[in-house]
PDB file of N, CA and C in Angstrom:
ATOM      1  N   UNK A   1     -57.691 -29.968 -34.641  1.00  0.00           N
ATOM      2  CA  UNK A   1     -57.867 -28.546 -34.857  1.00  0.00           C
ATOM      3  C   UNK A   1     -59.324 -28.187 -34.563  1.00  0.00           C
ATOM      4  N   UNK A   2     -59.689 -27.111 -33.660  1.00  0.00           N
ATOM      5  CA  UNK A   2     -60.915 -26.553 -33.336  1.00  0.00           C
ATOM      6  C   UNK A   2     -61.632 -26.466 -34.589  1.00  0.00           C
ATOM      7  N   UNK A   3     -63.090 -26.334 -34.854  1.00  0.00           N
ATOM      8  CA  UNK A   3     -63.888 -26.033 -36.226  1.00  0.00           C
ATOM      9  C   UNK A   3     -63.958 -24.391 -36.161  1.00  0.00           C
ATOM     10  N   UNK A   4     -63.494 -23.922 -37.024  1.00  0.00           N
ATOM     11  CA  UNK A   4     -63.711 -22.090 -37.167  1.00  0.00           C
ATOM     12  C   UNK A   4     -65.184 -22.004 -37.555  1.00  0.00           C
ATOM     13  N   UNK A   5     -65.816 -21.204 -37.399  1.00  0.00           N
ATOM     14  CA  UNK A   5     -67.392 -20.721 -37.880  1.00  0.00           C
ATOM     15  C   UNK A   5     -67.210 -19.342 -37.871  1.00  0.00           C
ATOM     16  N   UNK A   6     -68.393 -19.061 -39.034  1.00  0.00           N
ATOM     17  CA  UNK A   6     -68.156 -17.841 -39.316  1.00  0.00           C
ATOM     18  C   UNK A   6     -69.284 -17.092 -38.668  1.00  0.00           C
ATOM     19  N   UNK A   7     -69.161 -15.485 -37.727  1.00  0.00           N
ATOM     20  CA  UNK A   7     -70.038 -15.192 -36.686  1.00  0.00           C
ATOM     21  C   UNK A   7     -71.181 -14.708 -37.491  1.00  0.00           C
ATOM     22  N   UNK A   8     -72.253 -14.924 -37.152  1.00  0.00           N
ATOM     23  CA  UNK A   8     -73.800 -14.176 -37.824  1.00  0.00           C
ATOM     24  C   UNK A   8     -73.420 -12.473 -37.953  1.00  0.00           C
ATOM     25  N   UNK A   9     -72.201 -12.013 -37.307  1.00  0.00           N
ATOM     26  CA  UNK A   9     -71.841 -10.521 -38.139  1.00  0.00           C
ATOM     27  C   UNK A   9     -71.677 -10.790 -39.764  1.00  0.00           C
ATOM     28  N   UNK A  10     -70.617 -11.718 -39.307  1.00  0.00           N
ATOM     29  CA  UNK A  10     -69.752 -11.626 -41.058  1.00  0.00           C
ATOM     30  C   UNK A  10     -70.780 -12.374 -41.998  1.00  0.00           C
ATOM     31  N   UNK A  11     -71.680 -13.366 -41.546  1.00  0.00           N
ATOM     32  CA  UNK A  11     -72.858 -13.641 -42.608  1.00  0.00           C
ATOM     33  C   UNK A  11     -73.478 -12.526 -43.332  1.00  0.00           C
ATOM     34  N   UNK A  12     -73.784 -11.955 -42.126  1.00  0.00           N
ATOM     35  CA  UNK A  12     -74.986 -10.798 -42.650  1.00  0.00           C
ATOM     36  C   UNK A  12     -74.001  -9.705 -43.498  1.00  0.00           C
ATOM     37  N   UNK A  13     -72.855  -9.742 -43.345  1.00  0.00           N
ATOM     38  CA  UNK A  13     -72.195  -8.502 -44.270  1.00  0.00           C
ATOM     39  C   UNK A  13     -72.161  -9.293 -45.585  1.00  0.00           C
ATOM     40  N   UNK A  14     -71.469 -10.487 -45.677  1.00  0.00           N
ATOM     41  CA  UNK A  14     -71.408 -11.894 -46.974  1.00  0.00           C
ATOM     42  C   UNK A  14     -72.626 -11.460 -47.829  1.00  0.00           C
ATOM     43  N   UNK A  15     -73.961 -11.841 -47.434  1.00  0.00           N
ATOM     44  CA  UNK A  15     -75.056 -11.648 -47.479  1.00  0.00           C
ATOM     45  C   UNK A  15     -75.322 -10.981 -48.400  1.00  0.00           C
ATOM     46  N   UNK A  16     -75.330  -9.213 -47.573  1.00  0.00           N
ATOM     47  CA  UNK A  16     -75.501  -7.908 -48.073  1.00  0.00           C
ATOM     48  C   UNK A  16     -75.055  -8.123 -49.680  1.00  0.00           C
ATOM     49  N   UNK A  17     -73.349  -8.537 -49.404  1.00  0.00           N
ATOM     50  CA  UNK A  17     -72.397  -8.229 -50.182  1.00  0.00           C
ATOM     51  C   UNK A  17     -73.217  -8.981 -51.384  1.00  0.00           C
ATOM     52  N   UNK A  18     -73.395 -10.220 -51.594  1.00  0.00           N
ATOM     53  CA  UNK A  18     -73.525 -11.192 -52.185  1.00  0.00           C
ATOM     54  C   UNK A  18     -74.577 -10.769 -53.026  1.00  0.00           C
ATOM     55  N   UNK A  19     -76.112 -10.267 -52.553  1.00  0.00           N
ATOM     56  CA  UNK A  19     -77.110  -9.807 -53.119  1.00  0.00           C
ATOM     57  C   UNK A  19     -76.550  -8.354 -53.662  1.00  0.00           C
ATOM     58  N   UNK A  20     -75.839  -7.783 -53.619  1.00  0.00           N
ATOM     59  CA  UNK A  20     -75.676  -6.387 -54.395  1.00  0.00           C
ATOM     60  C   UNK A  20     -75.522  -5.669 -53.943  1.00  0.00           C
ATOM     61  N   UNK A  21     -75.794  -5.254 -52.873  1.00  0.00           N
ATOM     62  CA  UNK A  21     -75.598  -4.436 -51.964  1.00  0.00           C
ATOM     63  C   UNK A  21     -74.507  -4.210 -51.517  1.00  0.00           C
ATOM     64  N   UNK A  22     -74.561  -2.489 -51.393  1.00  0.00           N
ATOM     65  CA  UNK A  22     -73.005  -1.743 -51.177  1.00  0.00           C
ATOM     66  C   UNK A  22     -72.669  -2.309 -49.769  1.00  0.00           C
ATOM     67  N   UNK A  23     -71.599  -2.531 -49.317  1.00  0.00           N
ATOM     68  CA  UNK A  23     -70.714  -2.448 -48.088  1.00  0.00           C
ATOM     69  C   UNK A  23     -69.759  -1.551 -47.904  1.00  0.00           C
ATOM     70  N   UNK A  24     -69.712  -1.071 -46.497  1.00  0.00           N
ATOM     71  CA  UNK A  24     -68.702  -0.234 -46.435  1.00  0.00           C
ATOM     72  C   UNK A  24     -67.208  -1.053 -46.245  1.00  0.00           C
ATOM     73  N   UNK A  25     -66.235  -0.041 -46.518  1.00  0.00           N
ATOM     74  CA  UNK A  25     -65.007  -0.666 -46.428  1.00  0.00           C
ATOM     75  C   UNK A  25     -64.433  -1.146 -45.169  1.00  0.00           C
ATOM     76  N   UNK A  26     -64.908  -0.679 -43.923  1.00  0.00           N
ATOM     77  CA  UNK A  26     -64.828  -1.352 -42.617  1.00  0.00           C
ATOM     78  C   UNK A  26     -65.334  -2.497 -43.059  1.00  0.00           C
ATOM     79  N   UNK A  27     -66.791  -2.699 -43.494  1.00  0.00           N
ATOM     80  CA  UNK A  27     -67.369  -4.471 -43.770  1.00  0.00           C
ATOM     81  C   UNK A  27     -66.207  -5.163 -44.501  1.00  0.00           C
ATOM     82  N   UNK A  28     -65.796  -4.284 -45.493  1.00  0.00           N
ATOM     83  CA  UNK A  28     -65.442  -5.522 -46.411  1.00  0.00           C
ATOM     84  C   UNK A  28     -64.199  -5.810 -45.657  1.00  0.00           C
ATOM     85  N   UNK A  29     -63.325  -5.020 -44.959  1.00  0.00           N
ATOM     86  CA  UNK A  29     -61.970  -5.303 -44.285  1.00  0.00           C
ATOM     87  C   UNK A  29     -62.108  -6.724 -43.225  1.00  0.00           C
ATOM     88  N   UNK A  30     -63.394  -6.232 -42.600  1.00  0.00           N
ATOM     89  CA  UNK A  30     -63.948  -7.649 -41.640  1.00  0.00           C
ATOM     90  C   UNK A  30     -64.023  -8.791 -42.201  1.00  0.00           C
ATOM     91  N   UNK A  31     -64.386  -8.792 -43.188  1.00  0.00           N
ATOM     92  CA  UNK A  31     -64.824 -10.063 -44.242  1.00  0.00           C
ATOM     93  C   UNK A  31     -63.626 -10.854 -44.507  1.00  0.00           C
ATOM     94  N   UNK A  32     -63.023  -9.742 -45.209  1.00  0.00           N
ATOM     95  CA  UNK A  32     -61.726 -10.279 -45.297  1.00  0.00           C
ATOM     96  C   UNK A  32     -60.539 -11.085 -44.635  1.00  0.00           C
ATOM     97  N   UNK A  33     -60.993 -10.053 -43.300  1.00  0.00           N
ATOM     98  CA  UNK A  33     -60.059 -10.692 -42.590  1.00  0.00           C
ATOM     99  C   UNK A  33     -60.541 -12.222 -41.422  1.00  0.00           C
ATOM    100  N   UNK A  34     -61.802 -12.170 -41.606  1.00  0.00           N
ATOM    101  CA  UNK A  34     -62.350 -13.544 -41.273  1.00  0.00           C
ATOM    102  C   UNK A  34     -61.443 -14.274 -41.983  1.00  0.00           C
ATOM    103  N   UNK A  35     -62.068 -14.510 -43.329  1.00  0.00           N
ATOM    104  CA  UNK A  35     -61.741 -15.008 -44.475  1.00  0.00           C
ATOM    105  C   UNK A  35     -60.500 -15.756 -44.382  1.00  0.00           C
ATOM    106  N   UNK A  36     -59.368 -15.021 -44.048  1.00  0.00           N
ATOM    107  CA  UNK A  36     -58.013 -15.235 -44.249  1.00  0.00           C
ATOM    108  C   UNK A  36     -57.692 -16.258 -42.599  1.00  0.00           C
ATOM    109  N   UNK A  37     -58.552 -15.405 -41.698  1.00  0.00           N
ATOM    110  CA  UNK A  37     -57.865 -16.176 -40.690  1.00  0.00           C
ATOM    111  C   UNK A  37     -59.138 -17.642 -40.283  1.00  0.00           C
ATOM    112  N   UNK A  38     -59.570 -17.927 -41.304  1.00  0.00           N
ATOM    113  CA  UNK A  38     -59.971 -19.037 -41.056  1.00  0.00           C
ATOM    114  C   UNK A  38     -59.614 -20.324 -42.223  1.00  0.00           C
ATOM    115  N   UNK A  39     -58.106 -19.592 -43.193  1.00  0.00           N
ATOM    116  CA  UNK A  39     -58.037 -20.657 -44.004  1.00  0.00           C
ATOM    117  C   UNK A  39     -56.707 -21.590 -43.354  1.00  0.00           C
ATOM    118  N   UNK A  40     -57.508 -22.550 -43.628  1.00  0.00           N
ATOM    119  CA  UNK A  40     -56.436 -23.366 -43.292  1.00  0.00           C
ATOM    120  C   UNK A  40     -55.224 -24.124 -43.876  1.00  0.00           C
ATOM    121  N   UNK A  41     -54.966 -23.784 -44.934  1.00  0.00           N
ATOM    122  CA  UNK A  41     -54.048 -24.278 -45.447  1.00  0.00           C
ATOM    123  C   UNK A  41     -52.659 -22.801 -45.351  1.00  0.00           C
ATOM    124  N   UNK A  42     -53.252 -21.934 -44.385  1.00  0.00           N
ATOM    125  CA  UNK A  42     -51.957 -20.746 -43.618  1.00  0.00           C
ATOM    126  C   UNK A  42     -50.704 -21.586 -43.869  1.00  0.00           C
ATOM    127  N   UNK A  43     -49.782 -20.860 -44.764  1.00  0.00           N
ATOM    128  CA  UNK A  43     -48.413 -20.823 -44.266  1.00  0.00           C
ATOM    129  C   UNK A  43     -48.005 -22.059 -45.528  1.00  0.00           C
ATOM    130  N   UNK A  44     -48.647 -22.794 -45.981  1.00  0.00           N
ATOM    131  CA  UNK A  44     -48.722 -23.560 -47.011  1.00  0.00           C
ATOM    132  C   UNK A  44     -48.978 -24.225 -48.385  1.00  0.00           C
ATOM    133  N   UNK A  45     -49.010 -22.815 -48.577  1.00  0.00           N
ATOM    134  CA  UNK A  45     -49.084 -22.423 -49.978  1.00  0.00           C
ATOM    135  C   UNK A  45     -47.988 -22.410 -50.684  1.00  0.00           C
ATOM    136  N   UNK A  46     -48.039 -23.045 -52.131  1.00  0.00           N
ATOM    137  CA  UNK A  46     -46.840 -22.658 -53.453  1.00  0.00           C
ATOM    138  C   UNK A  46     -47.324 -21.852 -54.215  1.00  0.00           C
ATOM    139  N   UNK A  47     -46.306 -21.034 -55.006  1.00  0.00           N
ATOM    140  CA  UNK A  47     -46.640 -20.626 -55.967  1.00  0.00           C
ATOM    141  C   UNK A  47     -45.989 -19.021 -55.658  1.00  0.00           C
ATOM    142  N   UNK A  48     -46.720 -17.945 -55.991  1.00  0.00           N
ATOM    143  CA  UNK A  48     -45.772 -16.821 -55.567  1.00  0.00           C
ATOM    144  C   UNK A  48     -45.160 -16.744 -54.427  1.00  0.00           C
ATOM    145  N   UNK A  49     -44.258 -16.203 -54.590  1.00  0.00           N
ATOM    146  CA  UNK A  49     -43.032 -15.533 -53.867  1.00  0.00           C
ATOM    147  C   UNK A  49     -43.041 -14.446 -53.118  1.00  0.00           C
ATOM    148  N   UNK A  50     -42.668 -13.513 -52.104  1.00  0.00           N
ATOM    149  CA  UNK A  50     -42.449 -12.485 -51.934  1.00  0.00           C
ATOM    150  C   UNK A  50     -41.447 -11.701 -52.520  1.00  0.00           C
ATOM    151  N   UNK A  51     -41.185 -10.612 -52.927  1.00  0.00           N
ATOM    152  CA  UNK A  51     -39.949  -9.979 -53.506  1.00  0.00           C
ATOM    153  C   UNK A  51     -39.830  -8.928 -52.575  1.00  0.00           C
TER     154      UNK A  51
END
């Protein structure tokens, strides 16, 4: 599997975020969605359900 890294955008929003500083909700949507598409255990998770 390729190594994911996270781009010096989404640092510097992390960053912001991390020290206190407001982010806008575009940032935090980016963040997020790094976030998600760099975990790797996708699709392989227990525990909740969908209903």
């Amino acid at each position: 599997m390729a190594k994911k890294e996270t781009s010096d955008r989404m640092s510097k929003i992390a960053s912001k975020a991390l020290r206190g500083q407001k982010i806008t909700k575009k940032e935090t949507r980016s963040l997020g969605g790094s976030v998600l598409s760099q975990d790797e255990t996708k699709g392989s998770r227990k525990g909740k359900s969908k209903k």
